[in-house]
PDB file of N, CA and C in Angstrom:
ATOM      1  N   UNK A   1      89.206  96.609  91.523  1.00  0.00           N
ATOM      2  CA  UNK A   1      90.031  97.130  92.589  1.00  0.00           C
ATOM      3  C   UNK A   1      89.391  98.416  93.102  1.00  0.00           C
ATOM      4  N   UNK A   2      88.635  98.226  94.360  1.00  0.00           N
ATOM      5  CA  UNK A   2      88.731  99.884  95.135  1.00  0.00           C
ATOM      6  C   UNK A   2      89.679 100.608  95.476  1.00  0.00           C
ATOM      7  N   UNK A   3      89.040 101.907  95.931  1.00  0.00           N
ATOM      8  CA  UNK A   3      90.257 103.113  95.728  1.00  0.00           C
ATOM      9  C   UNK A   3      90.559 102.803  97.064  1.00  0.00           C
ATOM     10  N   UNK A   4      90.338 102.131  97.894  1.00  0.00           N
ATOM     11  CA  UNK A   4      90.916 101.771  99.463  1.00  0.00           C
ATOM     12  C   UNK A   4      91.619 100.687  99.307  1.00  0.00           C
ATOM     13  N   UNK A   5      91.673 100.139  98.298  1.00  0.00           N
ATOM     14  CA  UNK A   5      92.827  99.512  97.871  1.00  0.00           C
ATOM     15  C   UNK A   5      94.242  99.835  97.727  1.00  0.00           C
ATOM     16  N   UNK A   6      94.527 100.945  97.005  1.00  0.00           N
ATOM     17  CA  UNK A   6      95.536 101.809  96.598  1.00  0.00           C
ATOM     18  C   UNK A   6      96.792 101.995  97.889  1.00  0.00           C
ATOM     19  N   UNK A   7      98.055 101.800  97.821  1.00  0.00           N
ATOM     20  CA  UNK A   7      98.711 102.384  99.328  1.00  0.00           C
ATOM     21  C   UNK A   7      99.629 103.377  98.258  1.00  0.00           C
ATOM     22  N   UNK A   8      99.238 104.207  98.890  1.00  0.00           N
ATOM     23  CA  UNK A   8     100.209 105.896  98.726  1.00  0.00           C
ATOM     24  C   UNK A   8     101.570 106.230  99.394  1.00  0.00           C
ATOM     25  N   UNK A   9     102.607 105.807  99.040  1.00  0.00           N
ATOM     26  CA  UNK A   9     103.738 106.180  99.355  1.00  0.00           C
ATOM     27  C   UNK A   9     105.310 106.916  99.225  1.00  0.00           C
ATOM     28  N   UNK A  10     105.623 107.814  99.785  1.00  0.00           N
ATOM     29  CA  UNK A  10     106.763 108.695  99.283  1.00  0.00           C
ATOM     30  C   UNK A  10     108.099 108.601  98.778  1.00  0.00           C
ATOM     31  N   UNK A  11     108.628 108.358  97.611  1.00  0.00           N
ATOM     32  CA  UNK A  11     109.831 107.951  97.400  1.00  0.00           C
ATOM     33  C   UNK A  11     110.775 109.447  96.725  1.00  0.00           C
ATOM     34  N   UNK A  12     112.061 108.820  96.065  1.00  0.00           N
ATOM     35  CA  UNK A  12     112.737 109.901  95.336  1.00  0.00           C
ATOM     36  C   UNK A  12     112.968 108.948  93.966  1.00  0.00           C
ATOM     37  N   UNK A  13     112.711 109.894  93.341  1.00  0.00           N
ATOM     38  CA  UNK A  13     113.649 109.711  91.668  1.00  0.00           C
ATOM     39  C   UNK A  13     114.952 109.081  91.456  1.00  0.00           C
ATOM     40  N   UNK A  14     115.151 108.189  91.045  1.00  0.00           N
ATOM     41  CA  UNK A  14     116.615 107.661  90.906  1.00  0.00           C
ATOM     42  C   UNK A  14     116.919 107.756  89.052  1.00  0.00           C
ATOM     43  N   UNK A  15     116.534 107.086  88.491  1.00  0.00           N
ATOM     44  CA  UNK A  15     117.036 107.438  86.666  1.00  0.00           C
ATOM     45  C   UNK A  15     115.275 108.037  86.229  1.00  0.00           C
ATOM     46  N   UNK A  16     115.526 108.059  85.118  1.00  0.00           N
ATOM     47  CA  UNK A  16     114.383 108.622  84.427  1.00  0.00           C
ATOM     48  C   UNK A  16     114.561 107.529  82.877  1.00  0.00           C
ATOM     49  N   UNK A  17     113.426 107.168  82.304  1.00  0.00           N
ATOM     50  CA  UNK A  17     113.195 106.155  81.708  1.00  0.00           C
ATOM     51  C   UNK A  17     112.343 106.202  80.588  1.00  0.00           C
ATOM     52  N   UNK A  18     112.584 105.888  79.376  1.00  0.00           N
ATOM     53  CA  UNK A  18     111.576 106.226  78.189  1.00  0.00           C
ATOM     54  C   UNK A  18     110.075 105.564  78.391  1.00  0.00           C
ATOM     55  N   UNK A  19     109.450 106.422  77.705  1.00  0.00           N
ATOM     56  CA  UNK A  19     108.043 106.692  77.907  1.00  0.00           C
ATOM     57  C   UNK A  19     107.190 107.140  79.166  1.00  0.00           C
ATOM     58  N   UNK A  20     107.942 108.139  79.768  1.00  0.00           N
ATOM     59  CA  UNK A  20     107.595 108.894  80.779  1.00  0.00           C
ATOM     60  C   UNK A  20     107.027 107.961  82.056  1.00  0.00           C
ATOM     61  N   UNK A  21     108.265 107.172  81.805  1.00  0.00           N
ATOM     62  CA  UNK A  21     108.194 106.011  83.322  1.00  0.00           C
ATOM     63  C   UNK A  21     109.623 106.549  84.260  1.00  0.00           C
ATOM     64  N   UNK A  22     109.597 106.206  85.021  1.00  0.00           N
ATOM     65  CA  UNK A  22     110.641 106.175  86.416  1.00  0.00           C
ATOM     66  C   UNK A  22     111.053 105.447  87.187  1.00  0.00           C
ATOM     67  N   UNK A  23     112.717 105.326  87.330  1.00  0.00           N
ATOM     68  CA  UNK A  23     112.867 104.202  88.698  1.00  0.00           C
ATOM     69  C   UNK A  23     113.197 105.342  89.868  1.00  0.00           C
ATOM     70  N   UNK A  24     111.747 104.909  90.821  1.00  0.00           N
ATOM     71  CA  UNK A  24     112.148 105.579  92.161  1.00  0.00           C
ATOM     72  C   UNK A  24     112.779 104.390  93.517  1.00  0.00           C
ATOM     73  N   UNK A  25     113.145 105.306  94.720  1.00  0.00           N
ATOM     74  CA  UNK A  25     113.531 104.727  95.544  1.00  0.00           C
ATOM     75  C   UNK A  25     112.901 104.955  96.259  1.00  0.00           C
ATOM     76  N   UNK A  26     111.901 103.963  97.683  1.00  0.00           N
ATOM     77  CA  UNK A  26     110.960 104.082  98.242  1.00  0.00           C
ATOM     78  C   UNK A  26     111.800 104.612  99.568  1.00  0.00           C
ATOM     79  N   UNK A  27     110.617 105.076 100.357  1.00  0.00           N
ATOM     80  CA  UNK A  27     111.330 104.647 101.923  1.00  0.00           C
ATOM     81  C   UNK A  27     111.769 103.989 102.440  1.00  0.00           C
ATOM     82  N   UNK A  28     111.059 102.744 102.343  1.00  0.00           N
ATOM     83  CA  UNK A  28     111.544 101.687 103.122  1.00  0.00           C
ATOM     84  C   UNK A  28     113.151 100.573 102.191  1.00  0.00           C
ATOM     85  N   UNK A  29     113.520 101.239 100.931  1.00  0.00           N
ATOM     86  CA  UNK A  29     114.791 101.111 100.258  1.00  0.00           C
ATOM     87  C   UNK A  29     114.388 100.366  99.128  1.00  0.00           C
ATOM     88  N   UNK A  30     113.205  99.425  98.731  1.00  0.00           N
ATOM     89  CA  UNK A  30     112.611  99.214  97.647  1.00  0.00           C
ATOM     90  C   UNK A  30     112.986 100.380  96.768  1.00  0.00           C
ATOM     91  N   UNK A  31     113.314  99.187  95.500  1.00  0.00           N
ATOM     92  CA  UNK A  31     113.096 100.345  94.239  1.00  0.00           C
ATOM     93  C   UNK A  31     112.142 100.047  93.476  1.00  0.00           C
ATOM     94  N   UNK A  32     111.533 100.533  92.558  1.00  0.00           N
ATOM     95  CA  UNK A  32     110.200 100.281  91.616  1.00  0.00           C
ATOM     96  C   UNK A  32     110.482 101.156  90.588  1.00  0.00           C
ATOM     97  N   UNK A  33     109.424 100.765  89.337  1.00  0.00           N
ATOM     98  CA  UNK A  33     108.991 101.331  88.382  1.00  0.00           C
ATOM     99  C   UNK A  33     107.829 102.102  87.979  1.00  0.00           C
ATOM    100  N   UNK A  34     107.462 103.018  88.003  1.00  0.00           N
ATOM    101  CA  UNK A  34     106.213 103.801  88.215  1.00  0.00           C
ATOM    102  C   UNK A  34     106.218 104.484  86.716  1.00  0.00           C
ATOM    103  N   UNK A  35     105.404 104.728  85.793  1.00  0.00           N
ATOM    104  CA  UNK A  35     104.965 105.279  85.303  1.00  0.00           C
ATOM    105  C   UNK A  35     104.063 106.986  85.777  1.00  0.00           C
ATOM    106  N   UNK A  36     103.958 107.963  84.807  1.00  0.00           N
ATOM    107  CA  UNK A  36     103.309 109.372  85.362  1.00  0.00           C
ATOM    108  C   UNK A  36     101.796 109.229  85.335  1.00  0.00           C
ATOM    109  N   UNK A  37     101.288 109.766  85.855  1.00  0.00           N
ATOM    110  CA  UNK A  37      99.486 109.628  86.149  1.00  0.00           C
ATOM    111  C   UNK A  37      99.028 110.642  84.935  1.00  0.00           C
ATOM    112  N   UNK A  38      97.782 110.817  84.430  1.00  0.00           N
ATOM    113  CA  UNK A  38      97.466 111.354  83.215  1.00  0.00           C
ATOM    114  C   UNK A  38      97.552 112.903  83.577  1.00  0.00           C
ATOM    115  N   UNK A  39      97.317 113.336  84.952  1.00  0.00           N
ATOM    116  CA  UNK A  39      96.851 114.357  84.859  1.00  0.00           C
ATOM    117  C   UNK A  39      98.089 115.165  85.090  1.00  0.00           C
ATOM    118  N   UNK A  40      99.501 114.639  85.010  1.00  0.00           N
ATOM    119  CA  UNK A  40     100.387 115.057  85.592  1.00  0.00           C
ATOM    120  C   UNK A  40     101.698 115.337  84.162  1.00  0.00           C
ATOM    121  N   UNK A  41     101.064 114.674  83.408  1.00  0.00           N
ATOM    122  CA  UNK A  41     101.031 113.864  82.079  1.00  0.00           C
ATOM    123  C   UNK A  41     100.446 115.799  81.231  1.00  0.00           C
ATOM    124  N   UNK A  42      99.058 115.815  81.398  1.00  0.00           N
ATOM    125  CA  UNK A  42      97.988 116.611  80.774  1.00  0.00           C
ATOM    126  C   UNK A  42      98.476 118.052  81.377  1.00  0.00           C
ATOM    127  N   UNK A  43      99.362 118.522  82.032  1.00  0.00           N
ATOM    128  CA  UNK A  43      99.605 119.667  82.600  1.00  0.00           C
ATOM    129  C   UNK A  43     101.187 119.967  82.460  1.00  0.00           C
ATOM    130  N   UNK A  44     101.567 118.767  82.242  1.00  0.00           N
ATOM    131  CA  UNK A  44     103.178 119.247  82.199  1.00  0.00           C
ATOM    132  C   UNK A  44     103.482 119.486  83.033  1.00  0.00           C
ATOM    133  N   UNK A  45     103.983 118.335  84.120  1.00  0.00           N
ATOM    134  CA  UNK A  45     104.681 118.902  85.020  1.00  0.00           C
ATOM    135  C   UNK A  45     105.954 117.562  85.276  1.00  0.00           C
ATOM    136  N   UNK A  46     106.781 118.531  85.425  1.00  0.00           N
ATOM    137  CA  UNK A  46     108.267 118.040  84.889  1.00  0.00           C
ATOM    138  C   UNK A  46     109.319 117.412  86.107  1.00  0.00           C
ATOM    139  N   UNK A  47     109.185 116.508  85.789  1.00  0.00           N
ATOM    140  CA  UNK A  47     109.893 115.530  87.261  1.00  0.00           C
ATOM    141  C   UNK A  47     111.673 115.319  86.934  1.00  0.00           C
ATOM    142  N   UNK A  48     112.364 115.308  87.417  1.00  0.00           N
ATOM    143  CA  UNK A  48     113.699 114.932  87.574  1.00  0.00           C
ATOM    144  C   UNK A  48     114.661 114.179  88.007  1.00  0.00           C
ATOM    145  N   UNK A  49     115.960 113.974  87.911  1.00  0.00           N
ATOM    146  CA  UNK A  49     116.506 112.859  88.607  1.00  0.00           C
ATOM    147  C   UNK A  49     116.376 113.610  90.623  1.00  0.00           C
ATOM    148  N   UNK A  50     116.168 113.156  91.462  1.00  0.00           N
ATOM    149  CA  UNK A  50     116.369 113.903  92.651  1.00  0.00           C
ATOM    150  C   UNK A  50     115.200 114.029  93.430  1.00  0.00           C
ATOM    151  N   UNK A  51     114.505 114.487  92.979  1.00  0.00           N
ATOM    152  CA  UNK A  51     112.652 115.074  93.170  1.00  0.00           C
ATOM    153  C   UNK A  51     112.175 114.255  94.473  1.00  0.00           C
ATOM    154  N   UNK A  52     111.652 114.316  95.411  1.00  0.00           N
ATOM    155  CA  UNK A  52     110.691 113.914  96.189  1.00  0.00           C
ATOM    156  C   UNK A  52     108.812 113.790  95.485  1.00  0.00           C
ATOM    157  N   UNK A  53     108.591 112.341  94.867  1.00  0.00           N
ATOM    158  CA  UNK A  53     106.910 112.417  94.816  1.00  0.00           C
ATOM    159  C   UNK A  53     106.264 111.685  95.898  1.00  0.00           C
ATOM    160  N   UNK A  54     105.303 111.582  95.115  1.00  0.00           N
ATOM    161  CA  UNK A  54     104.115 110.250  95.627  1.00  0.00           C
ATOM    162  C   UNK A  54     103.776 109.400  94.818  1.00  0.00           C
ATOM    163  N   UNK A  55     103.900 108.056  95.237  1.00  0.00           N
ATOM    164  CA  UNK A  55     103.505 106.975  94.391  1.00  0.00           C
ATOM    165  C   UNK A  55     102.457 106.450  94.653  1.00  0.00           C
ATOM    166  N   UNK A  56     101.168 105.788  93.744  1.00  0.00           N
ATOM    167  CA  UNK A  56     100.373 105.211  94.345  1.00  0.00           C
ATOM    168  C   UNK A  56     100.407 103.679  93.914  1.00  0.00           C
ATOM    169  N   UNK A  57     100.378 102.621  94.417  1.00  0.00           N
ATOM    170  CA  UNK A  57     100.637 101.534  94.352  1.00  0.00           C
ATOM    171  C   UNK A  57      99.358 100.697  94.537  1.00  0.00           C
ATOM    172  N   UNK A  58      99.473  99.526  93.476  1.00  0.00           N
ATOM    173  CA  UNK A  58      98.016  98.209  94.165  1.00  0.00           C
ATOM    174  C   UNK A  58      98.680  97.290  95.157  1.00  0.00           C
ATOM    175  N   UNK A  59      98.095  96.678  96.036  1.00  0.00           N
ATOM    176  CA  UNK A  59      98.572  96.051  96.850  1.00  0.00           C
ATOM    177  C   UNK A  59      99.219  94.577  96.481  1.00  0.00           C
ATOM    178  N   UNK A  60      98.775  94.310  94.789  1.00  0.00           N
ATOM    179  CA  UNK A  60      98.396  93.300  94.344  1.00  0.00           C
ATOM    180  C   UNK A  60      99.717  93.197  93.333  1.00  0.00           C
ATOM    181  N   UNK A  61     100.211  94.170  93.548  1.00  0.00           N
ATOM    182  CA  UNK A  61     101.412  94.139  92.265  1.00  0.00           C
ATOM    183  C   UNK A  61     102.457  94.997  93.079  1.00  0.00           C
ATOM    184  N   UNK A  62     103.759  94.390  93.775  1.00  0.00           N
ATOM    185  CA  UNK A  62     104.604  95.841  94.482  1.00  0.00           C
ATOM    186  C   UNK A  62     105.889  95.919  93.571  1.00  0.00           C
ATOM    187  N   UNK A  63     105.589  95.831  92.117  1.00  0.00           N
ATOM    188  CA  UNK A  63     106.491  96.070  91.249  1.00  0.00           C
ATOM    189  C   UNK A  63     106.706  97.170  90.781  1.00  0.00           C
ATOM    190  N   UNK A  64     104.870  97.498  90.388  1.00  0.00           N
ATOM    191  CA  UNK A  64     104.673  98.664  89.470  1.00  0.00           C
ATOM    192  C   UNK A  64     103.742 100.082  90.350  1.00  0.00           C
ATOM    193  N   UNK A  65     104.086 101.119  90.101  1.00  0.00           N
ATOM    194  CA  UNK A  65     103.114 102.018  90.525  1.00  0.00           C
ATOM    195  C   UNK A  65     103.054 103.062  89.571  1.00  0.00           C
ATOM    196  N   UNK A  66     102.568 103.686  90.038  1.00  0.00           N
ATOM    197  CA  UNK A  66     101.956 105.348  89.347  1.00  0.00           C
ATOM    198  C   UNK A  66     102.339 106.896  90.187  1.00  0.00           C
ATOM    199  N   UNK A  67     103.625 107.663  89.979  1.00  0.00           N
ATOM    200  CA  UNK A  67     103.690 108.927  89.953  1.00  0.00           C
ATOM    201  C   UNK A  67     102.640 109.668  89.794  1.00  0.00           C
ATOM    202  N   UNK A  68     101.888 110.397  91.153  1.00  0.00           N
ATOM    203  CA  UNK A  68     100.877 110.879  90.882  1.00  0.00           C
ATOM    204  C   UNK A  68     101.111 112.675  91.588  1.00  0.00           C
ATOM    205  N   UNK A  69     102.301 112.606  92.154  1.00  0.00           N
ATOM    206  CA  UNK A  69     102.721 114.042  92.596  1.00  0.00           C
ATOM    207  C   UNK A  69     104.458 114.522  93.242  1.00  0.00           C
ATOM    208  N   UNK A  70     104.349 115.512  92.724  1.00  0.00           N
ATOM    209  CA  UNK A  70     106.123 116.126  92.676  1.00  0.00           C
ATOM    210  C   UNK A  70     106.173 117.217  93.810  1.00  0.00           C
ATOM    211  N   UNK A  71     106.806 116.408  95.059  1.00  0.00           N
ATOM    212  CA  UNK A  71     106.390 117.667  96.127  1.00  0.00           C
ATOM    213  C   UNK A  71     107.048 119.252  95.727  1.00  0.00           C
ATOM    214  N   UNK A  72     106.738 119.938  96.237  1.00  0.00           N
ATOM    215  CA  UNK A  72     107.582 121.122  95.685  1.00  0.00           C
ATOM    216  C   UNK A  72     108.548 121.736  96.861  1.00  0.00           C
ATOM    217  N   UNK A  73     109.818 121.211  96.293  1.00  0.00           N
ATOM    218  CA  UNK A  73     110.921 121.757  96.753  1.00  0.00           C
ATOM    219  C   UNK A  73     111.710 122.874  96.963  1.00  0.00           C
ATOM    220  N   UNK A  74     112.680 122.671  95.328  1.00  0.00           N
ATOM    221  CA  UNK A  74     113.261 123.939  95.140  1.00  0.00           C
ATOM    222  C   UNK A  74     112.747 124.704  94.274  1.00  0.00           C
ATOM    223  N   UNK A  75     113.090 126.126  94.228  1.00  0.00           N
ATOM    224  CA  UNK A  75     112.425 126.831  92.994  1.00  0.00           C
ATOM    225  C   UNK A  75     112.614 126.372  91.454  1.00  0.00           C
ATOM    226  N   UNK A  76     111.922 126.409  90.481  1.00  0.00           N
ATOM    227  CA  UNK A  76     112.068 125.798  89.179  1.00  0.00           C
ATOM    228  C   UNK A  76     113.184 126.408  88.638  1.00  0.00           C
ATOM    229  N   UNK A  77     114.127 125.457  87.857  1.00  0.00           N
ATOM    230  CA  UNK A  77     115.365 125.927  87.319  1.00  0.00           C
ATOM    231  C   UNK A  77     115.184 126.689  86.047  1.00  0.00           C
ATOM    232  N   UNK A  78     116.027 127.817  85.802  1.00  0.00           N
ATOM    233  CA  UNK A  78     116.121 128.659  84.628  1.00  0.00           C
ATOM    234  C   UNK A  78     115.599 128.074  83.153  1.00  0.00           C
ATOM    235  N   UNK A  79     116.285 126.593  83.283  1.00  0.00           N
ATOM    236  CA  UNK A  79     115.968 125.992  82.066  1.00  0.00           C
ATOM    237  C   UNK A  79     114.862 125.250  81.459  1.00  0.00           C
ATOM    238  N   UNK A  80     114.005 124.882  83.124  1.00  0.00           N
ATOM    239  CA  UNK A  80     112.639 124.767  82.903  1.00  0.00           C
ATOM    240  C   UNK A  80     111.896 125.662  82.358  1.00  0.00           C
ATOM    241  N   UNK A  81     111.833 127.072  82.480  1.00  0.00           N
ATOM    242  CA  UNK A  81     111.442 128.127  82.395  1.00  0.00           C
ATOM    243  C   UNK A  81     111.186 128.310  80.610  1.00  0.00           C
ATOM    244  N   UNK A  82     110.817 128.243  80.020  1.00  0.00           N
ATOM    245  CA  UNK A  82     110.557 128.178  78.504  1.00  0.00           C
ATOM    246  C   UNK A  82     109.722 129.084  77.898  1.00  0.00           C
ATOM    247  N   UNK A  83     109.711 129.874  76.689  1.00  0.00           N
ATOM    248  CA  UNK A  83     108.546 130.682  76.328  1.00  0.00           C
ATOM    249  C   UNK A  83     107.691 129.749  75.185  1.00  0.00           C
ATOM    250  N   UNK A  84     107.245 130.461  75.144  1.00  0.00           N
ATOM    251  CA  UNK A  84     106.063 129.919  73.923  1.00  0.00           C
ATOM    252  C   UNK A  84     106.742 129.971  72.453  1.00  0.00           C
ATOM    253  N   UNK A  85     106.871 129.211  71.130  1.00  0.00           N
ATOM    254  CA  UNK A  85     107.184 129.375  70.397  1.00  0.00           C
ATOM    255  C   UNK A  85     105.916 129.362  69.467  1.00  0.00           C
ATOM    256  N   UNK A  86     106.385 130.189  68.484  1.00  0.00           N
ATOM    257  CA  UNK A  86     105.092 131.147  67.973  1.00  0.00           C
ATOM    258  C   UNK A  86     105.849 130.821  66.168  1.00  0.00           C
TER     259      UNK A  86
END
């Protein structure tokens, strides 16, 4: 599969799902299952029920995609906010 393969499209978060998968809701009212991308995964960055991302999808499968970005909305909540435990 080439990377011009791939269609990139904007949905929202609807539940949140074990093993750092997701059911979002597309634009066009499709819902899907997307799993998080590694690097999003490797940085910690923390998605929610609500969130506006980006999904990237194969053309070949419109079941499954990949969470590959969390637009940035509102400011991060208090409880995200965490220190280091030592």
């Amino acid at each position: 599969m080439a990377k011009e393969d791939i269609l990139t499209l904007d949905a929202v978060v609807e539940e949140i799902l074990p093993d750092g998968r997701f059911r979002v809701a597309l634009e066009n009212g499709h819902r899907i299952i997307v799993y998080t991308a590694g690097k999003m995964r490797r940085f910690r960055i923390r998605t929610v029920v609500g969130d506006q991302v980006r999904v990237e999808m194969s053309p070949y499968d419109l079941q499954k995609g990949r969470l590959v970005y969390r637009e940035r909305g509102a400011p991060p909540r208090s409880s995200a906010r965490r220190g280091r435990y030592r």
